[in-house]
C-alpha atoms as a PDB file:
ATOM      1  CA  UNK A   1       0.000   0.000   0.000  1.00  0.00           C
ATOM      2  CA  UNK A   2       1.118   3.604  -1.044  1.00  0.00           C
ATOM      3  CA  UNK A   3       2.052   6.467   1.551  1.00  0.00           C
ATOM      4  CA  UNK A   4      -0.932   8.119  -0.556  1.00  0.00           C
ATOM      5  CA  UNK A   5      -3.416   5.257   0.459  1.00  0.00           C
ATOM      6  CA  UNK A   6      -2.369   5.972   4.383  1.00  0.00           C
ATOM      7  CA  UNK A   7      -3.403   9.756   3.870  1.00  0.00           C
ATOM      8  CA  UNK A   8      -6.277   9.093   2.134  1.00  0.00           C
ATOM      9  CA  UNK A   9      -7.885   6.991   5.150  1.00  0.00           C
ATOM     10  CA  UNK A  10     -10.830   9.634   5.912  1.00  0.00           C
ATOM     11  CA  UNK A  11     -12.213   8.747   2.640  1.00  0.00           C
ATOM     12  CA  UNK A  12     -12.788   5.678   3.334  1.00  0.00           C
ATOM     13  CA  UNK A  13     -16.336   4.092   4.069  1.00  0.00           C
ATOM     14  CA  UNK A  14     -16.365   4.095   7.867  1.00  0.00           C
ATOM     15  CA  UNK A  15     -16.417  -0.037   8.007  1.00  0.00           C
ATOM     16  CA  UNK A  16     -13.243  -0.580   6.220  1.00  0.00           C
ATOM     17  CA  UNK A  17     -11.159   2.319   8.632  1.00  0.00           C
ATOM     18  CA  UNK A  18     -11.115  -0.213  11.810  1.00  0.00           C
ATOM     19  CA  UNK A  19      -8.696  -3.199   9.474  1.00  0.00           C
ATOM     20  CA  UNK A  20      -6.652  -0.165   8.987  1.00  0.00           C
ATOM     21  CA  UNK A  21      -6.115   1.392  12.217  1.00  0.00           C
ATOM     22  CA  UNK A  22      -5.460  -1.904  13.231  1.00  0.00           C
ATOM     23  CA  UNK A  23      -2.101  -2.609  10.731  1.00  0.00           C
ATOM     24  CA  UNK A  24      -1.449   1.077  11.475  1.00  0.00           C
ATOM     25  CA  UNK A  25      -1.464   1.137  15.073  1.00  0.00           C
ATOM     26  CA  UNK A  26      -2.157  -2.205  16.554  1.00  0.00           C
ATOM     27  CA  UNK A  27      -5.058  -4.206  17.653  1.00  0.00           C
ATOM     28  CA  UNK A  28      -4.646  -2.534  21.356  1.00  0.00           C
ATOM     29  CA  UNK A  29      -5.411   0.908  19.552  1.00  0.00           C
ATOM     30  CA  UNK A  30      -9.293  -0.550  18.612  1.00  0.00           C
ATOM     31  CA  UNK A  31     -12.495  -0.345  20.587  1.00  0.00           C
ATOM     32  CA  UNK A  32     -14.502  -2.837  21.589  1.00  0.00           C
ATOM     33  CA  UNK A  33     -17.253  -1.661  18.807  1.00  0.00           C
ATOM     34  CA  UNK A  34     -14.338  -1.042  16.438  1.00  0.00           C
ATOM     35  CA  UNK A  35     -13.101  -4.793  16.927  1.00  0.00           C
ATOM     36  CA  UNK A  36     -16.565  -6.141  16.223  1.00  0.00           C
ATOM     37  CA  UNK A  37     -17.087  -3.693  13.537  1.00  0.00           C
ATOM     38  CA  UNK A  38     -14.004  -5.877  11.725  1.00  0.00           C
ATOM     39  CA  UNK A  39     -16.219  -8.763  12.196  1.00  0.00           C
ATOM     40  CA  UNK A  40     -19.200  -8.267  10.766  1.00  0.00           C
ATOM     41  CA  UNK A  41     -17.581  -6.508   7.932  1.00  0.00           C
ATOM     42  CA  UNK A  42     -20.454  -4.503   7.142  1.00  0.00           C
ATOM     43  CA  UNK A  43     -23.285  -2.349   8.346  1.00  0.00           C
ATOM     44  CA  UNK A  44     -26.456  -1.233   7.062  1.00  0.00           C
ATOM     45  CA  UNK A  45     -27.788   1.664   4.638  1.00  0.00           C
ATOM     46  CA  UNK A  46     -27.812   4.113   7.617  1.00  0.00           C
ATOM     47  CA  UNK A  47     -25.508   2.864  10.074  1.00  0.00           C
ATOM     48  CA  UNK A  48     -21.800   1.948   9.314  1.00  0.00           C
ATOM     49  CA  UNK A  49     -20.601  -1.435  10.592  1.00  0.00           C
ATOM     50  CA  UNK A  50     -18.730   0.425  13.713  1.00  0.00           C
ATOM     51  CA  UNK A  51     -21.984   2.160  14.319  1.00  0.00           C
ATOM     52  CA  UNK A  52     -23.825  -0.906  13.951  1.00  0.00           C
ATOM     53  CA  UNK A  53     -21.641  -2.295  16.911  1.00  0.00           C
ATOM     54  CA  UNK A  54     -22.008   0.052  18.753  1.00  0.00           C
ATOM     55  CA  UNK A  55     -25.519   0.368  18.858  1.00  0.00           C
ATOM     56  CA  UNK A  56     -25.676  -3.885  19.727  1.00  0.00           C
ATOM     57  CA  UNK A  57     -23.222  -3.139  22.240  1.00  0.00           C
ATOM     58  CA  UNK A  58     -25.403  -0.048  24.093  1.00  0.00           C
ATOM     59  CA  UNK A  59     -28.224  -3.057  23.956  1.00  0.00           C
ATOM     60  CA  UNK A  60     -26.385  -4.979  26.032  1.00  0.00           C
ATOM     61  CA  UNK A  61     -25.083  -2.684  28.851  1.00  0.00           C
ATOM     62  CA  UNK A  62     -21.617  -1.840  26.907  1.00  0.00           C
ATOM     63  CA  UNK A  63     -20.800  -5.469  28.250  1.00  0.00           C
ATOM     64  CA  UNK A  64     -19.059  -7.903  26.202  1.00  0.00           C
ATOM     65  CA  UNK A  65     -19.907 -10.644  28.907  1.00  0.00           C
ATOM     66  CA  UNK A  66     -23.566  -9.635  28.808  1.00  0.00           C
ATOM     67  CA  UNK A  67     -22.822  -9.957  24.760  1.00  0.00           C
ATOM     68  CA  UNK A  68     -21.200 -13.329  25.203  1.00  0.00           C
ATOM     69  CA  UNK A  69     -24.220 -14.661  26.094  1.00  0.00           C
ATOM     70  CA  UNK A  70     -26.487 -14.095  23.438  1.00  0.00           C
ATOM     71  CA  UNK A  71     -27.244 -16.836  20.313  1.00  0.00           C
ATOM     72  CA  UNK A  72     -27.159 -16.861  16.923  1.00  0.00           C
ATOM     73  CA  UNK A  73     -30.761 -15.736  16.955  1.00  0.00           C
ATOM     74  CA  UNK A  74     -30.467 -13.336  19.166  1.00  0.00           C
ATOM     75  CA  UNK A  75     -28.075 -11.897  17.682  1.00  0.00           C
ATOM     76  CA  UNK A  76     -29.895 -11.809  14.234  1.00  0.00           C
ATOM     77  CA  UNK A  77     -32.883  -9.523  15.881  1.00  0.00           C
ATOM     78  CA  UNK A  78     -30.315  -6.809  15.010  1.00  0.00           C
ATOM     79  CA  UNK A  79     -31.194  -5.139  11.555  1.00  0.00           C
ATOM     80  CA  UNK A  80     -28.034  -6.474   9.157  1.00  0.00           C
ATOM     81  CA  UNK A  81     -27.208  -8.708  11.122  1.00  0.00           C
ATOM     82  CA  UNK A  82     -27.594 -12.011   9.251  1.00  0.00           C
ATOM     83  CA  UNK A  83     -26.742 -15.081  10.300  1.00  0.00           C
ATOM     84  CA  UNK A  84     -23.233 -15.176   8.943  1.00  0.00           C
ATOM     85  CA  UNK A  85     -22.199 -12.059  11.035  1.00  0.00           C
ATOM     86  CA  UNK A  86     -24.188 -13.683  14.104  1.00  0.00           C
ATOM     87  CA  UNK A  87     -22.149 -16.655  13.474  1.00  0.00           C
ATOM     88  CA  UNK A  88     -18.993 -14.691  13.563  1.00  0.00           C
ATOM     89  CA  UNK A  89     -19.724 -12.320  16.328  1.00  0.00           C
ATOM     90  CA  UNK A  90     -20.602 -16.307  18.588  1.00  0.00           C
ATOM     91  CA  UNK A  91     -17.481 -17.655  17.875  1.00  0.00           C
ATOM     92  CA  UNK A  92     -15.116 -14.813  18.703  1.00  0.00           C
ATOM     93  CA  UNK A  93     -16.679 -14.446  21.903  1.00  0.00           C
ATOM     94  CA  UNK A  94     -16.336 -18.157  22.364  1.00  0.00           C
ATOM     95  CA  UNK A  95     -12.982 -18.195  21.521  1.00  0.00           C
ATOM     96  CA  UNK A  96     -12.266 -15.539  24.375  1.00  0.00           C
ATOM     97  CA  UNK A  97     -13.992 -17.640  26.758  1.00  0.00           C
ATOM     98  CA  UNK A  98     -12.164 -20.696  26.418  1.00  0.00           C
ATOM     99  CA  UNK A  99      -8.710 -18.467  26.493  1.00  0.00           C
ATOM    100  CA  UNK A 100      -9.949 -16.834  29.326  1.00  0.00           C
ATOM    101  CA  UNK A 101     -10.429 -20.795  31.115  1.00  0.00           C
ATOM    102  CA  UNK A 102      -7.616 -21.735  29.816  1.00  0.00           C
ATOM    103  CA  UNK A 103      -5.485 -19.148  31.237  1.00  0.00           C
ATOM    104  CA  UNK A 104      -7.054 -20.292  34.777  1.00  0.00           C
ATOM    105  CA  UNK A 105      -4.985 -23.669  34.605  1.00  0.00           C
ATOM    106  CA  UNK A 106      -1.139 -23.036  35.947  1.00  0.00           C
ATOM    107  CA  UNK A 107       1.138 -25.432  34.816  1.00  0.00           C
ATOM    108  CA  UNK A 108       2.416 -28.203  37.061  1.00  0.00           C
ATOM    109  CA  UNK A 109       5.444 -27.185  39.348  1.00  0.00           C
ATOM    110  CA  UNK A 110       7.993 -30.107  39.859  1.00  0.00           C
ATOM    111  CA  UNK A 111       8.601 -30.141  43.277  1.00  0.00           C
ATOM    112  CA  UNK A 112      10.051 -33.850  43.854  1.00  0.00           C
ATOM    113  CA  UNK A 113       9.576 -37.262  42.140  1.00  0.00           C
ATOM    114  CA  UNK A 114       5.984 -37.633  43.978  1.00  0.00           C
ATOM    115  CA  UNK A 115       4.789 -34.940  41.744  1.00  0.00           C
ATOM    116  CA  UNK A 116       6.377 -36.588  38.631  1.00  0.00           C
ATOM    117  CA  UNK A 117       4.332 -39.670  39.611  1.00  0.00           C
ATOM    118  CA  UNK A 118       0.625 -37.567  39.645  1.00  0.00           C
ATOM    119  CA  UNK A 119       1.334 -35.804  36.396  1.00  0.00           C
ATOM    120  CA  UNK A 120       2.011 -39.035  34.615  1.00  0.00           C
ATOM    121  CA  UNK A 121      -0.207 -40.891  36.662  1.00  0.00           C
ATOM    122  CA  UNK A 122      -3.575 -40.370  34.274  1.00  0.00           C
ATOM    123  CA  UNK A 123      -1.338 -41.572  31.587  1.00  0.00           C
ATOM    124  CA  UNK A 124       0.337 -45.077  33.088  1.00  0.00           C
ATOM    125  CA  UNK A 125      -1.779 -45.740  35.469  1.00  0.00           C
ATOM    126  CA  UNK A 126      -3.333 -49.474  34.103  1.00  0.00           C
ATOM    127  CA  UNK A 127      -1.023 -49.688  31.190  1.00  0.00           C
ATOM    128  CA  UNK A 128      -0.223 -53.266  29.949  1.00  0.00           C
ATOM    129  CA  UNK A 129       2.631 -52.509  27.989  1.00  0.00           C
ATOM    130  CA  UNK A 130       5.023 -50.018  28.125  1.00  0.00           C
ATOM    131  CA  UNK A 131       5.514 -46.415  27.173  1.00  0.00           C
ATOM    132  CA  UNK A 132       8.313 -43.807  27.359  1.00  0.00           C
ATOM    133  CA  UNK A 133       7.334 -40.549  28.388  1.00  0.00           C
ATOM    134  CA  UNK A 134       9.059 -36.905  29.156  1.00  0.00           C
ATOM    135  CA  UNK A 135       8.285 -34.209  31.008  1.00  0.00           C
ATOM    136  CA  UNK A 136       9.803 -30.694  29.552  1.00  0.00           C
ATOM    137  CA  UNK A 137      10.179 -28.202  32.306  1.00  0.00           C
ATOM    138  CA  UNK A 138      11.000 -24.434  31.830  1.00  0.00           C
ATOM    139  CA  UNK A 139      13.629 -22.804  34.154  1.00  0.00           C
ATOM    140  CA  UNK A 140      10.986 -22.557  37.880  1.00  0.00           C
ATOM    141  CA  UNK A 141      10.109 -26.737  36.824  1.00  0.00           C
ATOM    142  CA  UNK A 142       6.889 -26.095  36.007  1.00  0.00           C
ATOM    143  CA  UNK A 143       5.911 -28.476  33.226  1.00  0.00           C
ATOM    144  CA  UNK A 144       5.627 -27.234  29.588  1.00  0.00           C
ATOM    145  CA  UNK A 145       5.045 -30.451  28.447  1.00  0.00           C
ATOM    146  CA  UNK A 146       4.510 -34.169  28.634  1.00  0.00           C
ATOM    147  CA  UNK A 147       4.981 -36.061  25.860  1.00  0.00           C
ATOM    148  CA  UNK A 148       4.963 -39.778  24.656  1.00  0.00           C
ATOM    149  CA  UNK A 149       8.135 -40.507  22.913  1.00  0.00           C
ATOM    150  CA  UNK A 150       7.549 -44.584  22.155  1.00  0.00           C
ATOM    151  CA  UNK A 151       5.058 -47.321  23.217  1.00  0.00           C
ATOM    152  CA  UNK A 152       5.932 -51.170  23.306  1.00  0.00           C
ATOM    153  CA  UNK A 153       5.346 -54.100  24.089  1.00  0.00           C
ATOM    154  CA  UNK A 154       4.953 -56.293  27.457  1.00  0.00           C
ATOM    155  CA  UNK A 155       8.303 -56.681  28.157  1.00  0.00           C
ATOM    156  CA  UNK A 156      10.048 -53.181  26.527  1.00  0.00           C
ATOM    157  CA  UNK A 157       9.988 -50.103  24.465  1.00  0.00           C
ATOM    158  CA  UNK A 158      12.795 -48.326  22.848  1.00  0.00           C
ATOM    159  CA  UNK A 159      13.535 -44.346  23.655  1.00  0.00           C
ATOM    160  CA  UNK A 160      15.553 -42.649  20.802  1.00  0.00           C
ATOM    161  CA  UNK A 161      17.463 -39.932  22.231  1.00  0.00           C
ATOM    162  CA  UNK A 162      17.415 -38.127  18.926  1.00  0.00           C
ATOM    163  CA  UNK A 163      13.967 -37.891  19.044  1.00  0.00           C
ATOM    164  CA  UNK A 164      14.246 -36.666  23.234  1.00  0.00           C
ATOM    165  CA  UNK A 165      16.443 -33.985  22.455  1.00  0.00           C
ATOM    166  CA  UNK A 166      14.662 -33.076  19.629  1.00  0.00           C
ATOM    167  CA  UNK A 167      11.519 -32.512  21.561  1.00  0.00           C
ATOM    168  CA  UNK A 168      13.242 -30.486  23.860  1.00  0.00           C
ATOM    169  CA  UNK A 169      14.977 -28.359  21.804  1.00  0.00           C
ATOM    170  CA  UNK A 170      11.659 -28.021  19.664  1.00  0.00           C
ATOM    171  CA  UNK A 171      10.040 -26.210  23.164  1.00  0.00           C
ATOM    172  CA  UNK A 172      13.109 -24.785  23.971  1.00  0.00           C
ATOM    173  CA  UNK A 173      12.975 -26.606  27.633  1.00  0.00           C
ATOM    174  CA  UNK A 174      15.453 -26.297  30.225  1.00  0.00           C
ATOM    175  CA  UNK A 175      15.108 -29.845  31.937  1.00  0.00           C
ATOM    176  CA  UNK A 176      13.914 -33.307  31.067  1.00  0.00           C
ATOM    177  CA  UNK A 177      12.476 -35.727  33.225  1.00  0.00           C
ATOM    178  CA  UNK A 178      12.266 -38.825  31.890  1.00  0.00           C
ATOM    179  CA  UNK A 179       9.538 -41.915  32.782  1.00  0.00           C
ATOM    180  CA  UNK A 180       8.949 -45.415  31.881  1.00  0.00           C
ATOM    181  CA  UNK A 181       6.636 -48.189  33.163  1.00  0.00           C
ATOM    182  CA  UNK A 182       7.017 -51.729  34.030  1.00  0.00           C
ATOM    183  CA  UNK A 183       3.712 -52.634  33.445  1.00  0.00           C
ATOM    184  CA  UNK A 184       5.058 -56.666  35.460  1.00  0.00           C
ATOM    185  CA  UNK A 185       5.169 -54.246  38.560  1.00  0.00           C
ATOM    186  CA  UNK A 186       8.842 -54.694  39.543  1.00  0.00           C
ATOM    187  CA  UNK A 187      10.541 -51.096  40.536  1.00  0.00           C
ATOM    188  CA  UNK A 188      13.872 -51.923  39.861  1.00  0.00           C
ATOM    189  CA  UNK A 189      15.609 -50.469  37.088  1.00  0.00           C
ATOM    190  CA  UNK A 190      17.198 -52.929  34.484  1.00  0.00           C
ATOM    191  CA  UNK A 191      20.841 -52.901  33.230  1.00  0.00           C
ATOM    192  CA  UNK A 192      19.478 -51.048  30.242  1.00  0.00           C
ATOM    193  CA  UNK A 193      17.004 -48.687  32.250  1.00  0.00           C
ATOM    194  CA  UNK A 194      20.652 -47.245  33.757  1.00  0.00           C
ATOM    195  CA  UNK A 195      22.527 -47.754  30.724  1.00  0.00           C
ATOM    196  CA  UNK A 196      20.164 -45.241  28.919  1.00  0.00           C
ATOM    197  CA  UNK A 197      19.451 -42.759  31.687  1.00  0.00           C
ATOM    198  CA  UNK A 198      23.885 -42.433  31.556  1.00  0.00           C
ATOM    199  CA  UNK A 199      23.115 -41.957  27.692  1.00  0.00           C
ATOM    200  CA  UNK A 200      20.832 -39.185  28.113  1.00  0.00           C
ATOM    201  CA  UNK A 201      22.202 -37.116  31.022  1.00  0.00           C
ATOM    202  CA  UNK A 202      25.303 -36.891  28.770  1.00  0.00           C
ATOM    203  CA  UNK A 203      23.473 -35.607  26.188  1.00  0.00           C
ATOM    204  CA  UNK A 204      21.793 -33.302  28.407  1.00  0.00           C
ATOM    205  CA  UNK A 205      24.714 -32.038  29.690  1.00  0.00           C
ATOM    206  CA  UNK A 206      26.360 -31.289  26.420  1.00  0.00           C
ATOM    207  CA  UNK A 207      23.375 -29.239  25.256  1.00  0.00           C
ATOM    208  CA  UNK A 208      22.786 -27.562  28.601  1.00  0.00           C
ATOM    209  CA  UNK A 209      19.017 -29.225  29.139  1.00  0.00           C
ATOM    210  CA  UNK A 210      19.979 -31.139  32.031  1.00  0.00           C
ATOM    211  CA  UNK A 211      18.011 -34.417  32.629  1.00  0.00           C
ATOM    212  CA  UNK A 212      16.602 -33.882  35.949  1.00  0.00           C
ATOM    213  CA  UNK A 213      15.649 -37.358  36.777  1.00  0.00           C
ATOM    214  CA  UNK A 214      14.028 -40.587  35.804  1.00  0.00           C
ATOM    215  CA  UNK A 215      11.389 -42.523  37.174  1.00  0.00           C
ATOM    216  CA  UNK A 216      10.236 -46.065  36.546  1.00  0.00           C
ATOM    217  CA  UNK A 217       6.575 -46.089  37.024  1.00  0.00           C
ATOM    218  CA  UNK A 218       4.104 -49.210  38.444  1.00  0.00           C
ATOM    219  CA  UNK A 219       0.286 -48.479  39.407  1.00  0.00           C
ATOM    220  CA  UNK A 220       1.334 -49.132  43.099  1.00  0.00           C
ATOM    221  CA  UNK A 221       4.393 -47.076  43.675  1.00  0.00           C
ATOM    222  CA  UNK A 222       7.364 -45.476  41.300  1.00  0.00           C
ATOM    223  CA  UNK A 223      11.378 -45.478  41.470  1.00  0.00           C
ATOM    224  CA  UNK A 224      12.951 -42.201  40.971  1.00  0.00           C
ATOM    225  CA  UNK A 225      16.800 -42.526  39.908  1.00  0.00           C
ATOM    226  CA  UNK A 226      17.178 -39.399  41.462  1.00  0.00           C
ATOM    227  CA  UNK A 227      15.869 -40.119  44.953  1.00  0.00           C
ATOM    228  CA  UNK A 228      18.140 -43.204  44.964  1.00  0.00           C
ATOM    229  CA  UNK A 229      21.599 -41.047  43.801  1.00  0.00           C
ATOM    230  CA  UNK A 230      21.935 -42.977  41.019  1.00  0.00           C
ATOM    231  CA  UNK A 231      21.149 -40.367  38.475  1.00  0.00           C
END
C-alpha cells in the first residue's frame, strides 16, 4: 500500500477504517465496537458497521460478557445482522472464553519425584505394555510439556534420544524428566534402564538441558533414579 493510500484513510467508508487502524497502530489501539465492527464486515444503509456495533453493544449494557451470552438468533434480531455475522460475532466471543479458562490452569510445578508420579499418573496408570514418556520443564520446573516418545510391548519399548532432544529443543525446555513403566510391577531399574538414563544425562549435559531425573513407574508405587543417587 502507497504512503498516498495511508493519507487518504478519511475517505474511506467508515467499516473498512477499523482493518486499517489496526495494521497502522495495533489491535490494542481498537475499541470494543471497532473490533466487532471488523467482524461483521459490514453495516447497514444508515448505520456503518462500527456504528452498527455500537448500537448492539449499548443493547447490552456496553458489556461484552452480557454480549457473550447471546445466540445466533439473538443476535440476528439486530437489523443487518444475518446469520453469517451472528455466526462470527458467537465464535469470537467463544474463543475468548475458552482463552480466558484456559489461562485459569497453571502449569504443574515439579517439586520432587511424587509430583512426577501424579502428572504421569492419568497416563500409566493401568497400562499393559510399556511407554516412554518426558516431562519438559522451563527454568521454575513447572511443566511445559509431557509427551509420549515410544510405546511397546509387554516386556520393553525403545527411547531414541534423537527424538528426546529433539523434543526439547523443539520447546526450547530447560530440563527433562524422563519416565517409563514396568507394566510386570517390579521397581527396579534394568541394566538397560541405567545404561540409557547415563546416555541421556550426557546428552543433556552437552546441550545444557539437564536431565533432571528418571522414574520407573508401576500403578502401586514409582522409582525415581534421582531419589536413589543414582542419576
Amino acid at each position: 500500500m502507497s504512503t498516498s493510500d495511508y493519507l487518504n484513510i478519511k475517505s474511506w467508508a467508515e467499516e473498512d477504517r477499523p482493518r486499517e487502524k489496526l495494521l497502522l497502530k495495533g489491535r490494542a489501539a481498537l475499541s470494543e465496537a471497532e473490533l466487532i465492527g471488523i467482524l461483521i464486515g459490514s453495516g447497514t444503509k444508515s448505520l456503518s458497521a462500527v456504528d452498527l456495533s455500537k448500537h448492539i453493544l449499548s443493547e447490552n449494557g456496553n458489556d461484552l460478557n452480557q454480549l457473550a451470552k447471546l445466540s445466533v438468533k439473538d443476535l440476528m434480531k439486530f437489523k443487518g445482522i444475518g446469520e453469517a455475522k451472528a455466526i462470527s460475532i458467537v465464535s469470537a466471543l467463544e474463543l475468548g472464553r475458552r482463552r480466558k479458562e484456559s489461562e485459569v490452569v497453571k502449569k504443574p510445578q515439579i517439586t520432587c519425584s511424587e509430583d512426577v508420579y501424579k502428572i504421569i499418573a492419568p497416563e500409566l496408570l493401568d497400562n499393559r505394555h510399556e511407554e516412554f514418556w518426558i516431562l519438559l520443564l522451563n527454568r521454575r520446573n513447572m511443566v511445559i510439556k509431557k509427551q509420549l516418545i515410544s510405546s511397546g510391548g509387554v516386556s520393553g519399548t525403545v527411547a531414541d534420544p534423537k527424538i528426546i532432544f529433539k523434543s526439547a529443543l523443539e520447546e526450547l525446555a530447560c530440563g527433562i524428566i524422563l519416565i517409563h513403566n514396568h507394566p510386570s510391577g517390579n521397581l527396579q531399574p534394568s541394566q538397560q534402564d541405567i545404561s540409557l538414563t547415563k546416555k541421556l544425562k550426557e546428552g543433556g549435559r552437552l546441550l545444557e538441558i539437564p536431565v533432571l531425573d528418571h522414574i520407573i513407574f508401576t500403578d502401586n508405587g514409582y522409582f525415581s533414579f534421582s531419589d536413589e543417587n543414582i542419576l
